[in-house]
C-alpha atoms as a PDB file:
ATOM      1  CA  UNK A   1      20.340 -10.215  30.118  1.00  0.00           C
ATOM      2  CA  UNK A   2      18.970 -11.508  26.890  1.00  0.00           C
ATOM      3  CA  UNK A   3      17.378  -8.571  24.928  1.00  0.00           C
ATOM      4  CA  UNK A   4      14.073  -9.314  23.002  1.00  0.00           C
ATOM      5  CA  UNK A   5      14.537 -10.060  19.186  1.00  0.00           C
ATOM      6  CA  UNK A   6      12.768  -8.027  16.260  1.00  0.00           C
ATOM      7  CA  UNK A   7       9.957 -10.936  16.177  1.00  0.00           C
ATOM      8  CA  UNK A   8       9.526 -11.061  19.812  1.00  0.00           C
ATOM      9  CA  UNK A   9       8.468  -7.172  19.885  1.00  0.00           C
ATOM     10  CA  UNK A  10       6.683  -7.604  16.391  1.00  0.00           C
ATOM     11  CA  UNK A  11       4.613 -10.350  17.822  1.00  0.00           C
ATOM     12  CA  UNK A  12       4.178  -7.812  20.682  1.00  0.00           C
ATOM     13  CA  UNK A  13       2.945  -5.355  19.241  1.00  0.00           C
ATOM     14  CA  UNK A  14       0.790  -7.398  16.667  1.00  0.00           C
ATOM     15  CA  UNK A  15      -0.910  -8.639  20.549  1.00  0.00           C
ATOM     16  CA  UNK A  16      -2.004  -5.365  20.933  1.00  0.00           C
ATOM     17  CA  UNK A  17      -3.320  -4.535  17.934  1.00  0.00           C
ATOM     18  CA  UNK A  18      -5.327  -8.174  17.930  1.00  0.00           C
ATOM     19  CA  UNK A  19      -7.152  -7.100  21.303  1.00  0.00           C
ATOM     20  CA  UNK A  20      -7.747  -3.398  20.109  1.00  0.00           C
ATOM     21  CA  UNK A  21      -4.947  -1.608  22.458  1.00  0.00           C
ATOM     22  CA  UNK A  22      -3.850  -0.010  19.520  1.00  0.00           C
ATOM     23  CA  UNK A  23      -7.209   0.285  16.762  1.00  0.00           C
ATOM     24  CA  UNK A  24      -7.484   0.944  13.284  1.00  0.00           C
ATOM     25  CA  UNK A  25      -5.678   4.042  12.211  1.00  0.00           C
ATOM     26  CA  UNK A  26      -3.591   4.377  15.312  1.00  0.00           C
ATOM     27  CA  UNK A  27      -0.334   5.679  14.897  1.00  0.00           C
ATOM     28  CA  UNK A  28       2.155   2.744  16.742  1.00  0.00           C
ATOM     29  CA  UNK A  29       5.368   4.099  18.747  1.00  0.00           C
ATOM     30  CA  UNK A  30       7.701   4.878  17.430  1.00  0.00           C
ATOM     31  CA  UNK A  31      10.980   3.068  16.672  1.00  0.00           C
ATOM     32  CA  UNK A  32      12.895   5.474  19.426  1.00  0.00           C
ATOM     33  CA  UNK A  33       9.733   4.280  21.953  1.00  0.00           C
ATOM     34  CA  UNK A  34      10.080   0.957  20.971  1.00  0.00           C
ATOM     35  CA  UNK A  35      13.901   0.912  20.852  1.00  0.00           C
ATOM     36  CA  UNK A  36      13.654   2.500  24.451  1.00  0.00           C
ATOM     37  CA  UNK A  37      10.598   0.410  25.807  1.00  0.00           C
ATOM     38  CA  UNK A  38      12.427  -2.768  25.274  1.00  0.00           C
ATOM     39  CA  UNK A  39      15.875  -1.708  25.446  1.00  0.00           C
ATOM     40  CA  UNK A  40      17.054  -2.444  21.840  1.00  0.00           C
ATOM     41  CA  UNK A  41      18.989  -0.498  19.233  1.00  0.00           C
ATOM     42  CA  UNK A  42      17.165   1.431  16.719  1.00  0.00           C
ATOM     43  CA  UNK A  43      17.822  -1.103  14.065  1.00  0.00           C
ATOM     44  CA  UNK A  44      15.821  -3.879  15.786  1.00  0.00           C
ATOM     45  CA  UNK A  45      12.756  -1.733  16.544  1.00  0.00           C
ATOM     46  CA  UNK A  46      12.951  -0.751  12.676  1.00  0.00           C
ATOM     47  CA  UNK A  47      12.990  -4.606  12.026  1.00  0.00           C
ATOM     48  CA  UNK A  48      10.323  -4.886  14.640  1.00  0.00           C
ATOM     49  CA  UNK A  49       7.787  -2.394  12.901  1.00  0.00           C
ATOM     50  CA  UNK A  50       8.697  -3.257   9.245  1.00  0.00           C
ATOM     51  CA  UNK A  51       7.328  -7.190  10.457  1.00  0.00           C
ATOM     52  CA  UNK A  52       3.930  -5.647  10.847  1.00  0.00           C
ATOM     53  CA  UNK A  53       4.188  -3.858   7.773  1.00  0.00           C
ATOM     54  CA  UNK A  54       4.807  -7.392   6.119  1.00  0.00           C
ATOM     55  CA  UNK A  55       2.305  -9.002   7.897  1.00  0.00           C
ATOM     56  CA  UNK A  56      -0.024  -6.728   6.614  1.00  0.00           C
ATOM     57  CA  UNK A  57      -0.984  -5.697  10.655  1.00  0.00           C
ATOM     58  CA  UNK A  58       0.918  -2.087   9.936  1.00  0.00           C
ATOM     59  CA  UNK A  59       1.285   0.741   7.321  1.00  0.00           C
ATOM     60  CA  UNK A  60       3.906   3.534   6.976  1.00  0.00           C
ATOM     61  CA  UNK A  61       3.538   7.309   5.893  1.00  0.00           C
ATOM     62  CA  UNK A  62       6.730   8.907   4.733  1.00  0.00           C
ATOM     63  CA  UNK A  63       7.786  11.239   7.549  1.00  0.00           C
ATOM     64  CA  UNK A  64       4.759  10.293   9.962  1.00  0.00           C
ATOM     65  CA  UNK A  65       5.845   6.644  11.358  1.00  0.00           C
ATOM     66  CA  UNK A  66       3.739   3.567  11.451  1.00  0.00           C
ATOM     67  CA  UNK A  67      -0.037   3.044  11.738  1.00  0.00           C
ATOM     68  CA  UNK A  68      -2.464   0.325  12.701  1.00  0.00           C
ATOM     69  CA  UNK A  69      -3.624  -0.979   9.322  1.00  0.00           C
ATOM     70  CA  UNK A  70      -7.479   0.006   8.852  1.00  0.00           C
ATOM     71  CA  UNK A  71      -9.705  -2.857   8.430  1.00  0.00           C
ATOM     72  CA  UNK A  72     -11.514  -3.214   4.843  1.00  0.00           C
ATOM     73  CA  UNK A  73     -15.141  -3.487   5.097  1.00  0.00           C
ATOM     74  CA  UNK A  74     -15.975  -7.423   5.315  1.00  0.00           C
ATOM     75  CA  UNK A  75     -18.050  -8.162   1.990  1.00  0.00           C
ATOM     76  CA  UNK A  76     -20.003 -11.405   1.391  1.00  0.00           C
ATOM     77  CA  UNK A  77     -19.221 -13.579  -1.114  1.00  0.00           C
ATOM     78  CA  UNK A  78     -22.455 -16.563  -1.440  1.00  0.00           C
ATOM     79  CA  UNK A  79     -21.714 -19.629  -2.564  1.00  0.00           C
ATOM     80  CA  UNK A  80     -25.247 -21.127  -3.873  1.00  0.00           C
ATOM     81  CA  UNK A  81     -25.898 -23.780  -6.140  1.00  0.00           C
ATOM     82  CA  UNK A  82     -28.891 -22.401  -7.361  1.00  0.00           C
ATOM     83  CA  UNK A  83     -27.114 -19.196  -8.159  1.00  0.00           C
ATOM     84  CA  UNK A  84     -24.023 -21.356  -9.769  1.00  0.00           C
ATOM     85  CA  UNK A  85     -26.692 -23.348 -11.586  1.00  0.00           C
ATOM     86  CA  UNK A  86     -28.378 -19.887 -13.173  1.00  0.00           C
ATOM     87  CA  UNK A  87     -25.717 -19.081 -15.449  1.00  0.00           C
ATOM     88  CA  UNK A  88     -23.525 -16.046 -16.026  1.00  0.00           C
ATOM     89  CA  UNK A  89     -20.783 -14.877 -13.258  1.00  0.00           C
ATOM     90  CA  UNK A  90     -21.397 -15.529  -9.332  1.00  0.00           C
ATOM     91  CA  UNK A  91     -18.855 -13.139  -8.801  1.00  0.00           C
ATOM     92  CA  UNK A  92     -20.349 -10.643 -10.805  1.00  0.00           C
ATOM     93  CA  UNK A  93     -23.812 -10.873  -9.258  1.00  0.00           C
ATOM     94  CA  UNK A  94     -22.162 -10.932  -5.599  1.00  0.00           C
ATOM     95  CA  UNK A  95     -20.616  -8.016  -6.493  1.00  0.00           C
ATOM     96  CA  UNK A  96     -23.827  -6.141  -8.156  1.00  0.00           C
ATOM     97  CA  UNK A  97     -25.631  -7.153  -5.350  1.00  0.00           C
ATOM     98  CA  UNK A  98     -23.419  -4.929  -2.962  1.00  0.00           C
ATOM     99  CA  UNK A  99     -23.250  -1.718  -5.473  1.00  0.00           C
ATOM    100  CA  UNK A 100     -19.133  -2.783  -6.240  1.00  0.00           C
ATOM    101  CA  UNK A 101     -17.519  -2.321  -9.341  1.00  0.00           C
ATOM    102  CA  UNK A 102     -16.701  -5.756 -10.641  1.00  0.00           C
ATOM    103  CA  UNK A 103     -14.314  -6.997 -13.162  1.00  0.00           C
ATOM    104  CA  UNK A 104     -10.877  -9.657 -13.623  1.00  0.00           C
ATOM    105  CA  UNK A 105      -8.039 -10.542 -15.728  1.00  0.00           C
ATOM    106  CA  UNK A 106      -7.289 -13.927 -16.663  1.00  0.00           C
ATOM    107  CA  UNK A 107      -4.653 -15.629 -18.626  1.00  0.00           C
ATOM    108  CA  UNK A 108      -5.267 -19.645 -19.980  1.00  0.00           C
ATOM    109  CA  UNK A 109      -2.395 -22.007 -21.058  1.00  0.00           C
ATOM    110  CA  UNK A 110      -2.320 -25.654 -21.228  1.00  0.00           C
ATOM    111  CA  UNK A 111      -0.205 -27.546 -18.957  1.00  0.00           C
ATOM    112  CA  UNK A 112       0.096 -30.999 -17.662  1.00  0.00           C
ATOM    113  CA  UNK A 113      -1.848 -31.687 -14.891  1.00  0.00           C
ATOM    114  CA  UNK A 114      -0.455 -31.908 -11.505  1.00  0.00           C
ATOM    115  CA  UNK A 115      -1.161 -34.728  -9.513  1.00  0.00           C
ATOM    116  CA  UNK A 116      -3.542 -33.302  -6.923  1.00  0.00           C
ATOM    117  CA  UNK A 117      -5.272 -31.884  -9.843  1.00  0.00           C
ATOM    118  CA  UNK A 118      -5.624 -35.019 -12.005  1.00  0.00           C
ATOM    119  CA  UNK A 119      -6.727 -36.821  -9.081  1.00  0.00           C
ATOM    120  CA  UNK A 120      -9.849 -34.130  -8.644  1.00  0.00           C
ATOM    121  CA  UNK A 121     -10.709 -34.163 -12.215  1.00  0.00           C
ATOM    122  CA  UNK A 122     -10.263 -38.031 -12.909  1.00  0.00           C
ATOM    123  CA  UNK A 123      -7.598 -37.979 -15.351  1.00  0.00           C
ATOM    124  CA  UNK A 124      -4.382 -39.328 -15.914  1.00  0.00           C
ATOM    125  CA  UNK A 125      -1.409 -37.747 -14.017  1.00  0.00           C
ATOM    126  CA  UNK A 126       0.216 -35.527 -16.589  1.00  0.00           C
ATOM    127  CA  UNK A 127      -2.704 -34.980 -19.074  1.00  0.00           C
ATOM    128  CA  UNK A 128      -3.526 -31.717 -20.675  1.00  0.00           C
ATOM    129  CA  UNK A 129      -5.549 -29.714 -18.938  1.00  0.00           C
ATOM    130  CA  UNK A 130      -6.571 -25.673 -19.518  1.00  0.00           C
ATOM    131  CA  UNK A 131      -5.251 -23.721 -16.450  1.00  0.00           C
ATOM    132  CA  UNK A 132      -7.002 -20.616 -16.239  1.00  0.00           C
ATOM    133  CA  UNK A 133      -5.218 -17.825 -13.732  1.00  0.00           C
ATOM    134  CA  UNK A 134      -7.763 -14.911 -12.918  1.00  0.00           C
ATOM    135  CA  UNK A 135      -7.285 -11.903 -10.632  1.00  0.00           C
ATOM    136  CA  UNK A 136     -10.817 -10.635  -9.404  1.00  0.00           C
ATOM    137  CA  UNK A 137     -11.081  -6.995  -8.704  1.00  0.00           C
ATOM    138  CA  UNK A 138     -13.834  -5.068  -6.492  1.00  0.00           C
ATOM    139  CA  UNK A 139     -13.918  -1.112  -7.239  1.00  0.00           C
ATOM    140  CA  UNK A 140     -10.486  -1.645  -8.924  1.00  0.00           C
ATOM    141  CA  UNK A 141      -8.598  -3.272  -5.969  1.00  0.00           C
ATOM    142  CA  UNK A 142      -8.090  -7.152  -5.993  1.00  0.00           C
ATOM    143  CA  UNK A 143      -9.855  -9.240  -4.091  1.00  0.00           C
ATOM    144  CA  UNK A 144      -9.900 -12.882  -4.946  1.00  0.00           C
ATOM    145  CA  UNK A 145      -7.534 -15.137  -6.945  1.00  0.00           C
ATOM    146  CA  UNK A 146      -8.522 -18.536  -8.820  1.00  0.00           C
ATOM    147  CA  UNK A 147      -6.648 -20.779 -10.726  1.00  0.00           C
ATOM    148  CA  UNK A 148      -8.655 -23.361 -12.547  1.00  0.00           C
ATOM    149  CA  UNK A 149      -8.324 -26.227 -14.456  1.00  0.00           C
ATOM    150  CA  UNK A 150     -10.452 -28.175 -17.523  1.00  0.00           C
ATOM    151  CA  UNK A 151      -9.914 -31.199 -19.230  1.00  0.00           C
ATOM    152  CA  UNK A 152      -8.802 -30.645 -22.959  1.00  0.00           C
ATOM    153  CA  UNK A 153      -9.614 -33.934 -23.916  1.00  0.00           C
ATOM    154  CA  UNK A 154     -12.720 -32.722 -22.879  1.00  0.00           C
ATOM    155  CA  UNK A 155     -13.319 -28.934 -24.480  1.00  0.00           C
ATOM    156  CA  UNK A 156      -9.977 -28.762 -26.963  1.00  0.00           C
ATOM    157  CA  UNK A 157     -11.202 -27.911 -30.884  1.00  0.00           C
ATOM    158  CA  UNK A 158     -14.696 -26.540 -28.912  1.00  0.00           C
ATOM    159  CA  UNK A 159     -15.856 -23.039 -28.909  1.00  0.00           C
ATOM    160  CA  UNK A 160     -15.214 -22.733 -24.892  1.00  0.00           C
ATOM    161  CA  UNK A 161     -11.949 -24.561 -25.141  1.00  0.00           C
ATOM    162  CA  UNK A 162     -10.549 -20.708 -23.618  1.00  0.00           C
ATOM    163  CA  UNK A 163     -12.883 -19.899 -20.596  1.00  0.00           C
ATOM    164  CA  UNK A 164     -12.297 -16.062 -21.594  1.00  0.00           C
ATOM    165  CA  UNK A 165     -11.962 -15.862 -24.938  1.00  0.00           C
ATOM    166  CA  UNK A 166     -14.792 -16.571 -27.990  1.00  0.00           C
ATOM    167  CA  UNK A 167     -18.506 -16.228 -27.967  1.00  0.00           C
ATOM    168  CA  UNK A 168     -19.370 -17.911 -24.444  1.00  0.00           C
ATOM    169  CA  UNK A 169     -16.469 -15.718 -22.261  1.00  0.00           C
ATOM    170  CA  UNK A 170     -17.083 -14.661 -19.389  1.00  0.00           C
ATOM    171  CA  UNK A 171     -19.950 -17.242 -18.801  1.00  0.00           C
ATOM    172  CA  UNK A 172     -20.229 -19.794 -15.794  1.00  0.00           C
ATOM    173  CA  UNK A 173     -18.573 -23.338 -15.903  1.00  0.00           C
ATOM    174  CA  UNK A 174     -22.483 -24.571 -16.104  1.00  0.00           C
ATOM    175  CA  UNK A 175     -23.201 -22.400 -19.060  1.00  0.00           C
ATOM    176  CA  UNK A 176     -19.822 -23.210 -20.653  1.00  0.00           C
ATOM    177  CA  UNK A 177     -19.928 -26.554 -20.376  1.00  0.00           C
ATOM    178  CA  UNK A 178     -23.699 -26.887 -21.783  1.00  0.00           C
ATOM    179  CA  UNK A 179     -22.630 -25.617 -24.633  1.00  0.00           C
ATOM    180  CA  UNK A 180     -20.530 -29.105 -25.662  1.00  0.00           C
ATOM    181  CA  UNK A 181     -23.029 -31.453 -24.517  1.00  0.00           C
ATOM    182  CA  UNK A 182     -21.970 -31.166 -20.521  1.00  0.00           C
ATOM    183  CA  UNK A 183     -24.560 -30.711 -18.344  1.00  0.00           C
ATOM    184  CA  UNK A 184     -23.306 -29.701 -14.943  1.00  0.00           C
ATOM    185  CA  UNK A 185     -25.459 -31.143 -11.881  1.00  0.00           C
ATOM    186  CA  UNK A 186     -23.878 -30.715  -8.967  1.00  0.00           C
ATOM    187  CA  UNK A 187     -20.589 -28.720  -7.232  1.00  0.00           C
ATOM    188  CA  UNK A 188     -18.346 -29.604  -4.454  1.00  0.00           C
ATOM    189  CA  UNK A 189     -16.474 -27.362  -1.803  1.00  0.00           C
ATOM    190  CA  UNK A 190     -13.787 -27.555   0.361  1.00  0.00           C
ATOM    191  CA  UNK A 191     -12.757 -24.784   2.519  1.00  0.00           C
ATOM    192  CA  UNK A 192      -9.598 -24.649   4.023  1.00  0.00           C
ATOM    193  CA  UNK A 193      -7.398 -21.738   5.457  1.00  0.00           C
ATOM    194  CA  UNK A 194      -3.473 -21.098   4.724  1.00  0.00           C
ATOM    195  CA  UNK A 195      -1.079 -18.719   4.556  1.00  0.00           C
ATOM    196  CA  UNK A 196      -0.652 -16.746   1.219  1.00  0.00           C
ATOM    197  CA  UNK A 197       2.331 -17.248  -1.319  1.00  0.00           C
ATOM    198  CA  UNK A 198       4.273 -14.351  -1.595  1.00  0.00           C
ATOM    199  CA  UNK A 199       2.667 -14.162  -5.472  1.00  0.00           C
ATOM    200  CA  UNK A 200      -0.358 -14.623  -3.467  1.00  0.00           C
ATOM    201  CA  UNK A 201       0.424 -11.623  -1.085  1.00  0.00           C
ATOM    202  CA  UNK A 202       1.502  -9.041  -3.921  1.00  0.00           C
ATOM    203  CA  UNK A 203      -1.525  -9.938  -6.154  1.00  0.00           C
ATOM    204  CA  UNK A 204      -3.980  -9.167  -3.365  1.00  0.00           C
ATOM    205  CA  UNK A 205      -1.808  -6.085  -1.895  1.00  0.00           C
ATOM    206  CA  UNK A 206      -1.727  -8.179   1.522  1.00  0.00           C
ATOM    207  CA  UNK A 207       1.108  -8.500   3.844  1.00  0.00           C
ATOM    208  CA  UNK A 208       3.467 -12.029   2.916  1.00  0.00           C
ATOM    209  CA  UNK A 209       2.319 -14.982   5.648  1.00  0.00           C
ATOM    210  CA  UNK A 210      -0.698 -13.597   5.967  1.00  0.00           C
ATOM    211  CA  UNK A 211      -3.601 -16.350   6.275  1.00  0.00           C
ATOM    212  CA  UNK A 212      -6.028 -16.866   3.014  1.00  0.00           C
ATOM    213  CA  UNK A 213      -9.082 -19.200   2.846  1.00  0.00           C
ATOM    214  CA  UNK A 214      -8.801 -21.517   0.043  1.00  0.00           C
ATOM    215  CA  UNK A 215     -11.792 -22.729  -1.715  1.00  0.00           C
ATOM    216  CA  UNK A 216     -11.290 -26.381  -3.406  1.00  0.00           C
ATOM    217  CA  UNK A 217     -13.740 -26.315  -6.142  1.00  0.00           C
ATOM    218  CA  UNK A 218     -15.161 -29.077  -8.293  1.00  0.00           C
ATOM    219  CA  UNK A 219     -18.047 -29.073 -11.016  1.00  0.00           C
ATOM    220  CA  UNK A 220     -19.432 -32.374 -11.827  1.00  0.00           C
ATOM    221  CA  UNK A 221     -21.983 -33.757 -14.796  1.00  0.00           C
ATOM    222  CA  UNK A 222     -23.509 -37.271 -13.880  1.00  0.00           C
ATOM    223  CA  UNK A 223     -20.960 -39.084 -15.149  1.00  0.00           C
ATOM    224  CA  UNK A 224     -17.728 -37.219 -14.690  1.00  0.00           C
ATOM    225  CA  UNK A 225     -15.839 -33.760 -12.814  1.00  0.00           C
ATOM    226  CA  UNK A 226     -15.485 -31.160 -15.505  1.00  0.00           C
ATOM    227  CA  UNK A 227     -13.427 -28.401 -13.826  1.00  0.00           C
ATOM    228  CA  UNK A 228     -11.740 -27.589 -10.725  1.00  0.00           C
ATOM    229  CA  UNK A 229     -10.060 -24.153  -9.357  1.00  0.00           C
ATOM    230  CA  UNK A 230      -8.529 -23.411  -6.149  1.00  0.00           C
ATOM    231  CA  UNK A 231     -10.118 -20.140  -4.909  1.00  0.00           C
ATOM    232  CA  UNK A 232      -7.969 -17.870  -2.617  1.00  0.00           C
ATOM    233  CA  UNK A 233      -9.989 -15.288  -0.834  1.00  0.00           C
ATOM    234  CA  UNK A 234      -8.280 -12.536   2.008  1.00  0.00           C
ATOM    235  CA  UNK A 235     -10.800 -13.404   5.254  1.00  0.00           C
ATOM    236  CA  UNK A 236     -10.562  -9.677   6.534  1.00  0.00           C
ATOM    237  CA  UNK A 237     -12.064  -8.863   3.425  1.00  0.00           C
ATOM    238  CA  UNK A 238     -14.390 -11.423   2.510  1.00  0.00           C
ATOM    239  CA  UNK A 239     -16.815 -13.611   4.538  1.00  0.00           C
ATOM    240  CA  UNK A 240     -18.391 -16.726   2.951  1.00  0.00           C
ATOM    241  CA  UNK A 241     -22.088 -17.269   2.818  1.00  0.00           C
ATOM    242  CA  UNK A 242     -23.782 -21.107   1.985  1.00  0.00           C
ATOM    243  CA  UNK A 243     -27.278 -21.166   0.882  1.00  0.00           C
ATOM    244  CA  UNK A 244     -28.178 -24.594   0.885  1.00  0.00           C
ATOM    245  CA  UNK A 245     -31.063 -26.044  -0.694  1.00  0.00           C
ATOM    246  CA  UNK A 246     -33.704 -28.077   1.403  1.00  0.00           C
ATOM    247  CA  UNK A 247     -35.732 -30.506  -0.259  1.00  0.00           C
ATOM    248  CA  UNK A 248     -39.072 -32.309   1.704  1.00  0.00           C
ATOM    249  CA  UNK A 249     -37.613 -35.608   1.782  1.00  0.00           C
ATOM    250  CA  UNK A 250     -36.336 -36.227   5.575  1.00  0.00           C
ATOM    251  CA  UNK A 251     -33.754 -38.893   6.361  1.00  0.00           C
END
């Protein structure tokens, strides 16, 4: 007789949490149940619950056992154009809106630009561009990561040359870029889902493999795309909202 493996009762047990046998805040069997239940050792049931603990599905209280992570309240980040095109930080204002305490940390170097991101903001493979790492916090807990990129040839010897440093920190790309002659008309999206890095995971206190959406975003003047970022948001956290403007012409 074949006994089950550690993932095979993790994936289990991360069934019944999924269609609410076990709920929020439950406390999940423990490993002598488990071990007994499916007729493992105590080791494998240990490796069993310390999977959903990874996966973010499962937390553990010192001398209590395991418990059915509780689910975060769902918050709404919009993604507008008009809002983008206002000035000043979306995330900010999304935040405001929903009485949260906002804030981030950032860190800018210059680096050569990969290839996917050269190819998004129209430059040679290779050229120097300003990567920009921020971690986004709600009420002091992260809850967003974005990693974006600017042309140097475009902003370098500028006064917004360092998105979060000088007179104009903190603004929007539109604002920013105004400011040296760029005027910023239109944005592009891309949403796409993933699972997280394991820098990823740590930075947003989520368990490693869990999925992310990723936001591909682009900033373009008339002639030319300005900046890009890669947004990572945590869907049991976050849902996404489009507003999109309707004009009167039809066709």
């Amino acid at each position: 007789m074949n006994r089950p493996t550690y993932q095979r009762i993790a994936d289990d047990l991360r069934q019944r949490i999924i269609t609410g046998v076990y709920q929020p805040g439950d406390r999940l069997p423990s490993r002598q149940q488990i071990a007994d239940e499916y007729e493992v050792g105590p080791r494998v049931a240990a490796d069993a619950v310390g999977q959903l603990v990874a996966s973010g599905y499962a937390i553990t209280r010192t001398g209590s056992g395991a418990y059915v992570r509780p689910r975060p309240p769902v918050r709404r980040l919009t993604r507008s154009w008009y809002r983008e095109s206002r000035g000043g930080s979306p995330f900010r204002a999304d935040m405001a809106a929903q009485q949260i305490r906002s804030g981030w940390t950032s860190h800018s170097d210059e680096v050569p630009a990969p290839e996917a991101i050269s190819e998004r903001l129209a430059i040679e493979p290779g050229a120097s561009v300003m990567r920009t790492r921020y971690t986004f916090t709600g009420d002091d807990e992260p809850v967003m990561l974005s990693t974006s990129y600017e042309p140097l040839e475009l902003t370098r010897g500028t006064s917004v040359v360092l998105p979060e440093d000088g007179v104009h920190a903190g603004r929007g790309v539109t604002e920013r870029m105004a400011q040296i002659g760029q005027t910023v008309v239109q944005a592009a999206e891309i949403v796409t889902a993933r699972s997280a890095t394991a820098q990823e995971a740590d930075a947003l206190g989520i368990g490693r493999g869990a999925v992310v959406m990723v936001i591909q975003r682009t900033y373009y003047t008339d002639s030319r795309p300005v900046e890009t970022a890669d947004i990572v948001v945590p869907p049991d956290r976050y849902e996404l909202a489009y507003m999109i403007p309707v004009g009167t012409d039809k066709g």
